[in-house]
N, C-alpha and C. Protein backbone atom coordinates (compact mmCIF):
# COMPACT_ATOMS: atom_id res chain seq x y z
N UNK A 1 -6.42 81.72 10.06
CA UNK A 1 -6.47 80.39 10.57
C UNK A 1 -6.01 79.43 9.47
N UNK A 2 -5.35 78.32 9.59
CA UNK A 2 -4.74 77.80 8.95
C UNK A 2 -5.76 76.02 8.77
N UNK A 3 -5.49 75.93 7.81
CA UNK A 3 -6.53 74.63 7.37
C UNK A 3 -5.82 73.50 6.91
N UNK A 4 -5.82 72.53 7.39
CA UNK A 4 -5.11 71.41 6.84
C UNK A 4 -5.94 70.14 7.16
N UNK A 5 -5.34 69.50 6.38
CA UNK A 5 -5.97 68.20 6.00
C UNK A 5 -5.03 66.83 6.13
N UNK A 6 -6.40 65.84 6.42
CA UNK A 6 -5.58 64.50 6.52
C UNK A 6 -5.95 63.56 5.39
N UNK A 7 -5.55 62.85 5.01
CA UNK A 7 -5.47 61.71 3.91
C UNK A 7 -5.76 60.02 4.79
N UNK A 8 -6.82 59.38 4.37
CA UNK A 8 -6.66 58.77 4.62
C UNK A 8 -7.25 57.40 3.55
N UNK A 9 -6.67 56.01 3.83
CA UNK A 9 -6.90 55.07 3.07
C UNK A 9 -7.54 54.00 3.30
N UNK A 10 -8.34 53.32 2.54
CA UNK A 10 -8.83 52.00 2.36
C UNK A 10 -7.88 51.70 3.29
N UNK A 11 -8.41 50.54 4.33
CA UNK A 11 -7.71 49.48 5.24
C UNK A 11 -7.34 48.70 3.45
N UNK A 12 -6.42 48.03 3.62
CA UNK A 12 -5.56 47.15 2.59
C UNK A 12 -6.21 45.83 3.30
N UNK A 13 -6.35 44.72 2.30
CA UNK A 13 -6.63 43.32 1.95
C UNK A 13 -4.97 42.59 2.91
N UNK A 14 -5.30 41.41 3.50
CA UNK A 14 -4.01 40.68 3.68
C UNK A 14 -3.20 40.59 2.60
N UNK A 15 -1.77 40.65 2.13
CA UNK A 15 -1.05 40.29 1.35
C UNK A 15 -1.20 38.72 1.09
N UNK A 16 -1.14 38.08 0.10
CA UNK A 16 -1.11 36.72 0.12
C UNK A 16 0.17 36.26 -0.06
N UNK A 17 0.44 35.32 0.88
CA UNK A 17 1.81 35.06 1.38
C UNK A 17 2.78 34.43 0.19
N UNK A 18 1.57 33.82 -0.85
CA UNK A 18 2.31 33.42 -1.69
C UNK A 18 3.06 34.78 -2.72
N UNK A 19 2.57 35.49 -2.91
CA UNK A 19 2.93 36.90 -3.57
C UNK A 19 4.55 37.16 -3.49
N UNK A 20 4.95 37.01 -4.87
CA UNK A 20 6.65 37.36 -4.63
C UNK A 20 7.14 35.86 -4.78
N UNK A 21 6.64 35.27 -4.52
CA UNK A 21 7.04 33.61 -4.67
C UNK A 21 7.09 33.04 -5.79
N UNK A 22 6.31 33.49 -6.80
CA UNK A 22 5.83 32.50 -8.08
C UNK A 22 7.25 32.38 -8.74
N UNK A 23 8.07 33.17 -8.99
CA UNK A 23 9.48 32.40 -9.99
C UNK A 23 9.82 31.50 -9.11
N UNK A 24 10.02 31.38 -7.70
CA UNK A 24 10.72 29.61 -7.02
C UNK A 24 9.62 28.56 -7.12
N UNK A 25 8.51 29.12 -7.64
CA UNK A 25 7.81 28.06 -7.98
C UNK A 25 7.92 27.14 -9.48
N UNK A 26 9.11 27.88 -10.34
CA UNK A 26 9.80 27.65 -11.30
C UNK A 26 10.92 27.02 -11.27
N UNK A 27 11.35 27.10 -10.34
CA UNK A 27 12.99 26.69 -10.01
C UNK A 27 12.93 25.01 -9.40
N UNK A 28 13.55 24.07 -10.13
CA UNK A 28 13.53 22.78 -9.88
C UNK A 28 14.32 23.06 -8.50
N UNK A 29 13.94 22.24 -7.25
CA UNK A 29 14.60 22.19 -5.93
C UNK A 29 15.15 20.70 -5.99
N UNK A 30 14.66 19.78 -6.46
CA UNK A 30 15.01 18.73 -6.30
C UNK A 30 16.58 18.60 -6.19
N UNK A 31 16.95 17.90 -4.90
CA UNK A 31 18.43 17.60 -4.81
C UNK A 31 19.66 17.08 -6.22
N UNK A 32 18.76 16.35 -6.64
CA UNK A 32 19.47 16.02 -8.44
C UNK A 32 19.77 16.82 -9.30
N UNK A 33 19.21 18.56 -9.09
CA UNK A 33 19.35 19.35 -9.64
C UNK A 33 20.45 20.23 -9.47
N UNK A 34 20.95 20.76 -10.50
CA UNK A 34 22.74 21.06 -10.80
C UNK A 34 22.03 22.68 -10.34
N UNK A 35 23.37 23.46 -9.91
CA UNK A 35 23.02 25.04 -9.88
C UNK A 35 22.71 25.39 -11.31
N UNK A 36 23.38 25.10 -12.23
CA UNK A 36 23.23 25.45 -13.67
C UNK A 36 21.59 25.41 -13.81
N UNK A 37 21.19 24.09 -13.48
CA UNK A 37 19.87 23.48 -14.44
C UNK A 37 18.99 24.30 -13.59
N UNK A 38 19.13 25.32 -12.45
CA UNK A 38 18.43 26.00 -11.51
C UNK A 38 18.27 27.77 -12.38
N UNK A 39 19.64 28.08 -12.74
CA UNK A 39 19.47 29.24 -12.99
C UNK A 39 18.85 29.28 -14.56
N UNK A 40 19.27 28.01 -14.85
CA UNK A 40 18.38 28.25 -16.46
C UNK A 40 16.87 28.82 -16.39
N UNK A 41 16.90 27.65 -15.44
CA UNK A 41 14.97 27.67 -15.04
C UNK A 41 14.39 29.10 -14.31
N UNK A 42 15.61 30.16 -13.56
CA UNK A 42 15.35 31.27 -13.88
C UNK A 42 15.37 32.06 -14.74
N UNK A 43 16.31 31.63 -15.29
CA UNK A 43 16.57 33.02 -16.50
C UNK A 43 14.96 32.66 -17.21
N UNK A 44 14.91 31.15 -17.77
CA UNK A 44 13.62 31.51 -18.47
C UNK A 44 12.25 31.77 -17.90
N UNK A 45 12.04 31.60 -16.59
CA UNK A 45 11.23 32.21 -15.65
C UNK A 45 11.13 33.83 -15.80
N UNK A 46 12.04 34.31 -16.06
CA UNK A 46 12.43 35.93 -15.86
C UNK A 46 12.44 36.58 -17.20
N UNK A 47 12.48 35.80 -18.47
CA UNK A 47 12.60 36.54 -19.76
C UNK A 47 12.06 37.69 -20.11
N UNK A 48 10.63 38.33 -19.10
CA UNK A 48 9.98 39.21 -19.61
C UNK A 48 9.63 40.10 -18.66
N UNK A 49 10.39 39.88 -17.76
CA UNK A 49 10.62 40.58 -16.49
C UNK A 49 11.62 42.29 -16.76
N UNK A 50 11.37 43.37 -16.59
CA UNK A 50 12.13 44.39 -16.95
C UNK A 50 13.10 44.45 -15.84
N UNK A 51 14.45 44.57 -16.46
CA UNK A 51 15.44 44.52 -15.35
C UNK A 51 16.32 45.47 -15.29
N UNK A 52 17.05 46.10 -14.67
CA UNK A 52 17.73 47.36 -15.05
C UNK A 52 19.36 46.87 -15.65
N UNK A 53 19.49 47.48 -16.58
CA UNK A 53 20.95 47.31 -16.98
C UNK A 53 21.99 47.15 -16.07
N UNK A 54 21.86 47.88 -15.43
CA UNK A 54 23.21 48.17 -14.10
C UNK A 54 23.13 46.70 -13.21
N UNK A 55 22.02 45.83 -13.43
CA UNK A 55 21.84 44.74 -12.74
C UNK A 55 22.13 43.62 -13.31
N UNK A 56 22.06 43.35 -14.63
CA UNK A 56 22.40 42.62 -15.31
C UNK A 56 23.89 43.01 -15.88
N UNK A 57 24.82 43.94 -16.10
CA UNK A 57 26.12 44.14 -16.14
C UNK A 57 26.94 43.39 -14.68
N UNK A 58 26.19 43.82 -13.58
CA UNK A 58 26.86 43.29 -12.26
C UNK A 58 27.01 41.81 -12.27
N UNK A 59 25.54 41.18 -12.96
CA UNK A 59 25.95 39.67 -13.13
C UNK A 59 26.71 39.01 -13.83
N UNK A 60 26.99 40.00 -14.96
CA UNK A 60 28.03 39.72 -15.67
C UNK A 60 29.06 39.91 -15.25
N UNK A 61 29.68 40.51 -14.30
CA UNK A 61 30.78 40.76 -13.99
C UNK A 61 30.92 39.72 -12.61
N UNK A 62 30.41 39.38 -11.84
CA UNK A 62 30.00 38.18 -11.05
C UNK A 62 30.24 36.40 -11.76
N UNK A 63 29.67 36.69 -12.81
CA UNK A 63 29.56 35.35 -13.70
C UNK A 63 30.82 35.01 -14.43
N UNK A 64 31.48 35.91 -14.89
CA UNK A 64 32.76 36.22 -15.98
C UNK A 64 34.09 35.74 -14.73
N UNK A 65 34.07 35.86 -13.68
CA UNK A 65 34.29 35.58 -12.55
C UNK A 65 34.20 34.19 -11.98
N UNK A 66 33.36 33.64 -12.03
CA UNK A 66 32.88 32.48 -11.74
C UNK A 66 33.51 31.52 -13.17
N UNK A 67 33.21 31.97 -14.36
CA UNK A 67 34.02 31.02 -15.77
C UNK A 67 35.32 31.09 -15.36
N UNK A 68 36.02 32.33 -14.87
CA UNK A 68 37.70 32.15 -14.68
C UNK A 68 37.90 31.18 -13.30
N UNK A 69 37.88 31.35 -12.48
CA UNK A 69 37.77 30.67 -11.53
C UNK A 69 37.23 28.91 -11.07
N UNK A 70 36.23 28.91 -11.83
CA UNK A 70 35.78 27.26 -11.59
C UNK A 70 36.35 26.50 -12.13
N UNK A 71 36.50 25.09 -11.73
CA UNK A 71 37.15 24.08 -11.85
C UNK A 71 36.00 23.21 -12.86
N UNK A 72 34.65 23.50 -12.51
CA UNK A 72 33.76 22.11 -12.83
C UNK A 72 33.48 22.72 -14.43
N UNK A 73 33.65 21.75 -15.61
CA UNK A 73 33.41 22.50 -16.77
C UNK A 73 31.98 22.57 -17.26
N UNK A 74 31.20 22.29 -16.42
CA UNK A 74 29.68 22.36 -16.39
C UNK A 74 29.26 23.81 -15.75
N UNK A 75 29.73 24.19 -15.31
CA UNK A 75 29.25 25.36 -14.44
C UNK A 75 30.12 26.57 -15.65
N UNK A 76 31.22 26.38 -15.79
CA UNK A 76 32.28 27.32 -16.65
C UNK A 76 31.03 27.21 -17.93
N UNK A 77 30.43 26.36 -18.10
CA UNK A 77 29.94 26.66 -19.78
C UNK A 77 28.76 27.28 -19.54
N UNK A 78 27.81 27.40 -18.59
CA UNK A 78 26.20 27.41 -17.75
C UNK A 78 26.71 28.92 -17.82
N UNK A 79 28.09 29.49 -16.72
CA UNK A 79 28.06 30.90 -16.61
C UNK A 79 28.48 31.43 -17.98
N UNK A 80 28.88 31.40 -19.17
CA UNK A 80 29.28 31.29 -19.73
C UNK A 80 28.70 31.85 -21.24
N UNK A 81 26.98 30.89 -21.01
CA UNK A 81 26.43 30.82 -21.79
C UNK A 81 25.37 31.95 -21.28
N UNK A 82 25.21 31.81 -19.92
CA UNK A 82 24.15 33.22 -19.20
C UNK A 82 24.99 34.66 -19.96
N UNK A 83 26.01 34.66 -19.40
CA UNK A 83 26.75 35.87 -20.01
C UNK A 83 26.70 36.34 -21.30
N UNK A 84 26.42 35.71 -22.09
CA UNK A 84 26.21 35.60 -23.39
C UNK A 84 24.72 35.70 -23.43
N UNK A 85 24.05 35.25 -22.72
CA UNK A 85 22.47 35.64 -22.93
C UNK A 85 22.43 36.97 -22.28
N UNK A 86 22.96 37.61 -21.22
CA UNK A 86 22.81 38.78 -20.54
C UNK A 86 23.46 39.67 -21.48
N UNK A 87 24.56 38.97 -22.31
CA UNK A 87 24.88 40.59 -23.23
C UNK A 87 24.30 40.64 -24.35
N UNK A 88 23.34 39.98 -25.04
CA UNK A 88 22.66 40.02 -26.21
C UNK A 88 21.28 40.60 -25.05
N UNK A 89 20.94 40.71 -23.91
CA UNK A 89 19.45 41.30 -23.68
C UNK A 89 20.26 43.06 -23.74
N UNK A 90 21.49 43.00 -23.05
CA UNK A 90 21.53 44.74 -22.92
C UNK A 90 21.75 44.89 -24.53
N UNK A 91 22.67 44.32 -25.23
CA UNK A 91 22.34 45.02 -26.78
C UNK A 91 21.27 45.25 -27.30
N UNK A 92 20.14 44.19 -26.96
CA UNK A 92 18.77 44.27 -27.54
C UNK A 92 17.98 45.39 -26.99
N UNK A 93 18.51 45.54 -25.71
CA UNK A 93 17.66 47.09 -24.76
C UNK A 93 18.05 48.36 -25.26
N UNK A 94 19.57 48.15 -26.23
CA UNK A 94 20.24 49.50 -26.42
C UNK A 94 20.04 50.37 -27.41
């Protein structure tokens, strides 16, 4: 005869809705606010956040993209300067 078993778990707590939210609670929304002055306020939101290489190369290659291409020289220096912060974190990971 064969014996098997079931597993079962604690009922789980509601998720709290805010959960997953807290970095846009970092991110200036205000209409006055430039995309630049948005992603700064992520990146330094995110500094200690572990991220996978392969994810941060893609933004670089996204961003490097965005410097050739844009017209506005505010945004060309913002991606510019991320790229330059994203390749000093993978050297620092390496």
């Amino acid at each position: 005869m064969r014996q098997t078993s079931t597993v079962t778990t604690a009922p789980q707590p509601p998720r709290d809705r805010a959960l997953g939210r807290g970095i846009t609670t970092l991110i200036p929304q205000a209409a006055s606010v430039t995309p630049a002055e948005q992603a700064a306020a992520v990146l330094a939101g995110m500094r200690s956040v572990p991220v996978r290489i392969g994810v941060l190369q893609a933004a670089i290659v996204l961003l490097e993209e965005r410097v050739r291409t844009t017209e506005d020289d505010t945004e060309r220096r913002a991606a510019a300067t991320t790229v330059a912060m994203l390749r000093s974190a993978i050297g620092q990971a390496g």
